[in-house]
PDB file of N, CA and C in Angstrom:
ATOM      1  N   UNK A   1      49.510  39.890  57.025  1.00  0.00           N
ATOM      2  CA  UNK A   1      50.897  40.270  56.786  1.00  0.00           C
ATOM      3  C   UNK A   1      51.865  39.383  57.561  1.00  0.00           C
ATOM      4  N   UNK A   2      51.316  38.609  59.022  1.00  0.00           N
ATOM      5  CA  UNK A   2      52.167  38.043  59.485  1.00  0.00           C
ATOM      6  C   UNK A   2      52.939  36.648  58.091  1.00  0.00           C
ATOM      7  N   UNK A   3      52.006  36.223  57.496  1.00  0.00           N
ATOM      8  CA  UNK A   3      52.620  35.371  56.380  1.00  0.00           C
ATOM      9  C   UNK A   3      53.613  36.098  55.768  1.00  0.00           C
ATOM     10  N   UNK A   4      53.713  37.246  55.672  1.00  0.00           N
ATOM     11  CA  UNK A   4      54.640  37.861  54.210  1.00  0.00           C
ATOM     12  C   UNK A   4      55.960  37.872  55.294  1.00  0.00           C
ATOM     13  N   UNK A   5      55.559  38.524  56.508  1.00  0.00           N
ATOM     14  CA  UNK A   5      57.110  38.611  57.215  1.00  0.00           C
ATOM     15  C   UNK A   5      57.777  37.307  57.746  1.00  0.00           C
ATOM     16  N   UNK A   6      57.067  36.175  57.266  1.00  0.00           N
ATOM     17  CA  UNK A   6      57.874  34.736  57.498  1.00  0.00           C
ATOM     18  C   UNK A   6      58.870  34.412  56.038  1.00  0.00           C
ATOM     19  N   UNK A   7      58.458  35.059  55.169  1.00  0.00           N
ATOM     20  CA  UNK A   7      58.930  34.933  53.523  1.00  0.00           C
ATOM     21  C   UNK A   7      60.021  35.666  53.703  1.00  0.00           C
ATOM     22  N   UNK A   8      61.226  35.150  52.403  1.00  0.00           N
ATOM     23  CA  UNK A   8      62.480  35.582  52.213  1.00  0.00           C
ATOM     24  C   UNK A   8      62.231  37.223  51.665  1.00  0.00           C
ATOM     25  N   UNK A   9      62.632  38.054  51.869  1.00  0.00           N
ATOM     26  CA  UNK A   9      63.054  39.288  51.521  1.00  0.00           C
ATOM     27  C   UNK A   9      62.706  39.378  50.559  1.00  0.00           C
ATOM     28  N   UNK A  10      63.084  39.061  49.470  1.00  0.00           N
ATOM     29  CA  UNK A  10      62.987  39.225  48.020  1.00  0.00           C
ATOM     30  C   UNK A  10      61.908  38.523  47.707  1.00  0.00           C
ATOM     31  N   UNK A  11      61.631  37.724  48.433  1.00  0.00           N
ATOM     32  CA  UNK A  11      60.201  37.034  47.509  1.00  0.00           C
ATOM     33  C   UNK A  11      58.378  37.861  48.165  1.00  0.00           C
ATOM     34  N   UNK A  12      59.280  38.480  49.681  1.00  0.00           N
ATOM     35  CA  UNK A  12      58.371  39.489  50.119  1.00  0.00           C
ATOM     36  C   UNK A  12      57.996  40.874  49.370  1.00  0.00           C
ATOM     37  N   UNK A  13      59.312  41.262  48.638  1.00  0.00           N
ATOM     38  CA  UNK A  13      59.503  42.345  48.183  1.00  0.00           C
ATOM     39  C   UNK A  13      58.359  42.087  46.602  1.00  0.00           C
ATOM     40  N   UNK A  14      58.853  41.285  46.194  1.00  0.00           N
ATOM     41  CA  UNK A  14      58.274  41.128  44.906  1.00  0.00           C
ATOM     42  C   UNK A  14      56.826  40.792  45.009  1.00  0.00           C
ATOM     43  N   UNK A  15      56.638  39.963  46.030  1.00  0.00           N
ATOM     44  CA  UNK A  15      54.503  40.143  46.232  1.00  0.00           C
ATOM     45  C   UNK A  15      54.338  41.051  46.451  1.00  0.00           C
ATOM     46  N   UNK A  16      54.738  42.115  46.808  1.00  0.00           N
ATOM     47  CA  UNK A  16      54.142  43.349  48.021  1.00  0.00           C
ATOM     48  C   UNK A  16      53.938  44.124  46.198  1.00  0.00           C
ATOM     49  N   UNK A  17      54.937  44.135  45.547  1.00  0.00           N
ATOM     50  CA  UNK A  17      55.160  45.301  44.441  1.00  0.00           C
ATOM     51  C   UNK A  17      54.042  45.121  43.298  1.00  0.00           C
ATOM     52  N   UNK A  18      54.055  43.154  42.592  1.00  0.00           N
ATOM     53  CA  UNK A  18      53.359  42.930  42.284  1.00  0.00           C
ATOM     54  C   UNK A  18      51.969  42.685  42.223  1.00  0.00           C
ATOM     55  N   UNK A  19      51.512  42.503  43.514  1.00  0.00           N
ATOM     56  CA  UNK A  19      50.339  42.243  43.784  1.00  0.00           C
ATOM     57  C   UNK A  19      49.707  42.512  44.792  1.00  0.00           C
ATOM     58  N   UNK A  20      49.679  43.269  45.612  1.00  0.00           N
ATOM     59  CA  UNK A  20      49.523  44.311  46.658  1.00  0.00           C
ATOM     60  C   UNK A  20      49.218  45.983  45.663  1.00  0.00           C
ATOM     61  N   UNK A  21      50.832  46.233  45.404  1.00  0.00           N
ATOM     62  CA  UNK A  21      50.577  47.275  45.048  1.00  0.00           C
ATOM     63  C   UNK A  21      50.177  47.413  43.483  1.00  0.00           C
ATOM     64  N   UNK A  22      50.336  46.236  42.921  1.00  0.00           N
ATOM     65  CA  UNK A  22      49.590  46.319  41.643  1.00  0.00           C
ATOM     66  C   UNK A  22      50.731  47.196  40.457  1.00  0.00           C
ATOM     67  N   UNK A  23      51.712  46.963  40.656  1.00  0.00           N
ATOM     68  CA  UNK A  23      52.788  47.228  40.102  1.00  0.00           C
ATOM     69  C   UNK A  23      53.053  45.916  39.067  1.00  0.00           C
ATOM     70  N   UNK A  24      53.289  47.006  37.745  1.00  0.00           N
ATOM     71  CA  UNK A  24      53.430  45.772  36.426  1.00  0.00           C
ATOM     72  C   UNK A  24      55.301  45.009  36.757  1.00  0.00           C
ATOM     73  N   UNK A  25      55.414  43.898  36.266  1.00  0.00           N
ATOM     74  CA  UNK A  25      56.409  43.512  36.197  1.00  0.00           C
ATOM     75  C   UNK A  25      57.611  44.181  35.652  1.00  0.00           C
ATOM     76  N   UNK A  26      57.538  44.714  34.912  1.00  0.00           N
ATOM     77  CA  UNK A  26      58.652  45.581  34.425  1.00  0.00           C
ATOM     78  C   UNK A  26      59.343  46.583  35.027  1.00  0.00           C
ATOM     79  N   UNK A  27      58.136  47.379  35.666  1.00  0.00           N
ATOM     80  CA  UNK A  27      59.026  48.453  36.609  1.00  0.00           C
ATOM     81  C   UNK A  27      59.710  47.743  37.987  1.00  0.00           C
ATOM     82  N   UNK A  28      59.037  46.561  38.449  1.00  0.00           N
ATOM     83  CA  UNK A  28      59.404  46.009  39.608  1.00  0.00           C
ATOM     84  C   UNK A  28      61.134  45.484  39.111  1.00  0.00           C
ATOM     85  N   UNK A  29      60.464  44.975  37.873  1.00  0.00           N
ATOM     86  CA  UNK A  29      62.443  44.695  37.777  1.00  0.00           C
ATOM     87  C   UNK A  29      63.497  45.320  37.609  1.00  0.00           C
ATOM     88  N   UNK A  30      62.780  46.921  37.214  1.00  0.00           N
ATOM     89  CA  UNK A  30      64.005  47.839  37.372  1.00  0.00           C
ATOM     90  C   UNK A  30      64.687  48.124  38.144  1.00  0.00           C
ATOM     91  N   UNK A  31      64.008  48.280  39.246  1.00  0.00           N
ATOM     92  CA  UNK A  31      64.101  48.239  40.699  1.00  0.00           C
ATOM     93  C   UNK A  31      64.990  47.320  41.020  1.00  0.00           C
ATOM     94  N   UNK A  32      65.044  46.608  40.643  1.00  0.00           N
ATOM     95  CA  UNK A  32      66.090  44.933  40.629  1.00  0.00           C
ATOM     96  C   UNK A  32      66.725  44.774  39.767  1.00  0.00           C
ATOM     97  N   UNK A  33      68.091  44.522  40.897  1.00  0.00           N
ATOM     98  CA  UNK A  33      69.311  43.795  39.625  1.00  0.00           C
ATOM     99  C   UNK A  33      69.103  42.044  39.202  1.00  0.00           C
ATOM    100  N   UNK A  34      68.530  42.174  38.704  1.00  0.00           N
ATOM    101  CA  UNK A  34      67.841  40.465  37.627  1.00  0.00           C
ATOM    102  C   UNK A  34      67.649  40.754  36.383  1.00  0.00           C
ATOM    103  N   UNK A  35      67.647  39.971  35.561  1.00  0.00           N
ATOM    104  CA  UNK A  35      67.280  39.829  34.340  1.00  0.00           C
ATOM    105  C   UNK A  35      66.074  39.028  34.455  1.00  0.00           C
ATOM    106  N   UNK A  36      65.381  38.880  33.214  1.00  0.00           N
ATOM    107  CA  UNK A  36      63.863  39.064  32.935  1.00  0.00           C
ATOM    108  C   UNK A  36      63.408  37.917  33.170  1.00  0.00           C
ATOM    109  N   UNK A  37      64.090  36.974  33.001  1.00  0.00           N
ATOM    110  CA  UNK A  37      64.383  35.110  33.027  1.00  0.00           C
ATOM    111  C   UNK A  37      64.566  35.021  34.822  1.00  0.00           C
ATOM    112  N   UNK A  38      65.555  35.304  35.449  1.00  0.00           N
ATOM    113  CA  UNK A  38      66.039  35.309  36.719  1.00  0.00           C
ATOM    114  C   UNK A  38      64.722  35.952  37.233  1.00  0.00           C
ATOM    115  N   UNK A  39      64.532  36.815  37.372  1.00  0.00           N
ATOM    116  CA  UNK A  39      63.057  37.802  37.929  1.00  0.00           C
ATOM    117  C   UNK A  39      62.004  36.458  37.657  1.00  0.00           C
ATOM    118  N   UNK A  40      61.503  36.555  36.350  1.00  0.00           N
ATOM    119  CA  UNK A  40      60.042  35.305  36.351  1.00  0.00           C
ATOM    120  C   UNK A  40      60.660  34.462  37.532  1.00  0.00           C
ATOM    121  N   UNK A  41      61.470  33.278  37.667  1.00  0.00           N
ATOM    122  CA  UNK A  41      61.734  32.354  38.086  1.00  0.00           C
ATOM    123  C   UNK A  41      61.932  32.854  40.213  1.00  0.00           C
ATOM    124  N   UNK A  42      62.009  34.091  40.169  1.00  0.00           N
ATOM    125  CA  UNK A  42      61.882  34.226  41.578  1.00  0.00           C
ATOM    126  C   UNK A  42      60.474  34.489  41.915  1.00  0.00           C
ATOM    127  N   UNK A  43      59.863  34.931  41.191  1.00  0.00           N
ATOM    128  CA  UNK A  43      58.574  35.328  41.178  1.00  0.00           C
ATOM    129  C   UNK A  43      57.581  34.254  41.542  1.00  0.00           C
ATOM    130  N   UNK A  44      57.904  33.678  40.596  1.00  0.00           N
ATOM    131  CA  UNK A  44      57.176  31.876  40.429  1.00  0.00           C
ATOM    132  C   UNK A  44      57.315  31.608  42.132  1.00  0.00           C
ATOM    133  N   UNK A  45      58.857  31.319  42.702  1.00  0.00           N
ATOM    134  CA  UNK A  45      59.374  30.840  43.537  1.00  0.00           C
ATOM    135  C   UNK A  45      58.333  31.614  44.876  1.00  0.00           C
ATOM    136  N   UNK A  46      58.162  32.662  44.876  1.00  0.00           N
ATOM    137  CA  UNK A  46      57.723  33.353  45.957  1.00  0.00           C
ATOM    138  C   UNK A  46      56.375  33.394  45.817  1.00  0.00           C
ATOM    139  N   UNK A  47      55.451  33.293  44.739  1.00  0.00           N
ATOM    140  CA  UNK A  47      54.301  32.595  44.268  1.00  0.00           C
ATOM    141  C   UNK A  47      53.556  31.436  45.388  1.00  0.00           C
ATOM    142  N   UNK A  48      54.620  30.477  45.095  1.00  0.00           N
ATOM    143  CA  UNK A  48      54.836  28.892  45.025  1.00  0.00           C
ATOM    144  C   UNK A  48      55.041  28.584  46.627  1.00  0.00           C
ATOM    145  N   UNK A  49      56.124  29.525  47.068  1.00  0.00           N
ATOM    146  CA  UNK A  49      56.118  29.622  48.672  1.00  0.00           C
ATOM    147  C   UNK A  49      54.841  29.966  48.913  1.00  0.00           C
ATOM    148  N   UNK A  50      54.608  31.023  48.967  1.00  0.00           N
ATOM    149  CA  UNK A  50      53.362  31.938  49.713  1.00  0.00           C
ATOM    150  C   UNK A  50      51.736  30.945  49.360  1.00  0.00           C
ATOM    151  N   UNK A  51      51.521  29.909  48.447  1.00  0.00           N
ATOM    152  CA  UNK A  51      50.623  28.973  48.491  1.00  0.00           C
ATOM    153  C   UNK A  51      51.012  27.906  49.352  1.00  0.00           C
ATOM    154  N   UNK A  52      52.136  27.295  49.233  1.00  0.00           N
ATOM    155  CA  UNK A  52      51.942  26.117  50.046  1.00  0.00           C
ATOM    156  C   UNK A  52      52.166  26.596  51.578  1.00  0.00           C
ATOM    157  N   UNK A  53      52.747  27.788  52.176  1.00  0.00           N
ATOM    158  CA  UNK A  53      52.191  28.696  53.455  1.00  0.00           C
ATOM    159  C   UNK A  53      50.756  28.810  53.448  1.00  0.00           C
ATOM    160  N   UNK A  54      50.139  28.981  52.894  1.00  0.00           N
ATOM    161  CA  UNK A  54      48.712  28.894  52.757  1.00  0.00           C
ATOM    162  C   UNK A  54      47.683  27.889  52.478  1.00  0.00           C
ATOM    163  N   UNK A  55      48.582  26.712  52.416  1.00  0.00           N
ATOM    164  CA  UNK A  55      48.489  25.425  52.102  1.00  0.00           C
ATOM    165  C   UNK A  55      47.414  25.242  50.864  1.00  0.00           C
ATOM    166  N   UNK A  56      47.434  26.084  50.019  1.00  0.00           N
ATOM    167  CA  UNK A  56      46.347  26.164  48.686  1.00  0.00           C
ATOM    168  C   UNK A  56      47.229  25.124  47.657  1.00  0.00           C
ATOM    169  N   UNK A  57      46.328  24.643  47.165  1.00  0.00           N
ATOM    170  CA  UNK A  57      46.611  23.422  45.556  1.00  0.00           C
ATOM    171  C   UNK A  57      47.051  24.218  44.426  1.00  0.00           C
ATOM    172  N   UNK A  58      48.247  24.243  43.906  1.00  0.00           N
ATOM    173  CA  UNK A  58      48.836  25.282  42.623  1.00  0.00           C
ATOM    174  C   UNK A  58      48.963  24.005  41.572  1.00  0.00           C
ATOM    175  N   UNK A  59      47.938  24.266  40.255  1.00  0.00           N
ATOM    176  CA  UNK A  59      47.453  23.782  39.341  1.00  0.00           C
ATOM    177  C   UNK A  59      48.731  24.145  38.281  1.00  0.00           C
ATOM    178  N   UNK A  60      49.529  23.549  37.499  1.00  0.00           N
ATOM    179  CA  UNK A  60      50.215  23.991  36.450  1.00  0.00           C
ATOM    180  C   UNK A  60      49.716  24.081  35.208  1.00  0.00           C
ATOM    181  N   UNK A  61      50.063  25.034  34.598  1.00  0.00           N
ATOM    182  CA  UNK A  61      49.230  25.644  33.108  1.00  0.00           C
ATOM    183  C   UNK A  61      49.945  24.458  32.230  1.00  0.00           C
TER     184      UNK A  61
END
């Protein structure tokens, strides 16, 4: 957890919901004022942080 509390707020918030707690994307964005476009693209972002903190290789589809 010490990694997650070095991460921005929101990009903490959104791993913890998504993938921790295993919460589908949709309800997480209700929860949030974003739209569906804005949401993916923070998601990605806090993704994308939390690997290269972990210094892991992110492969693009």
């Amino acid at each position: 957890m010490g990694i997650l509390n070095d991460m921005k707020a929101l990009h903490r918030f959104i791993l913890i919901k998504c993938y921790i707690d295993k919460q589908k994307d949709i309800l997480t964005m209700l929860e949030m004022p974003y739209e569906i476009a804005q949401f993916k693209r923070i998601k990605k972002h806090a993704v994308l942080s939390l690997a290269e903190k972990l210094e892991m290789i992110v492969e693009k589809n």
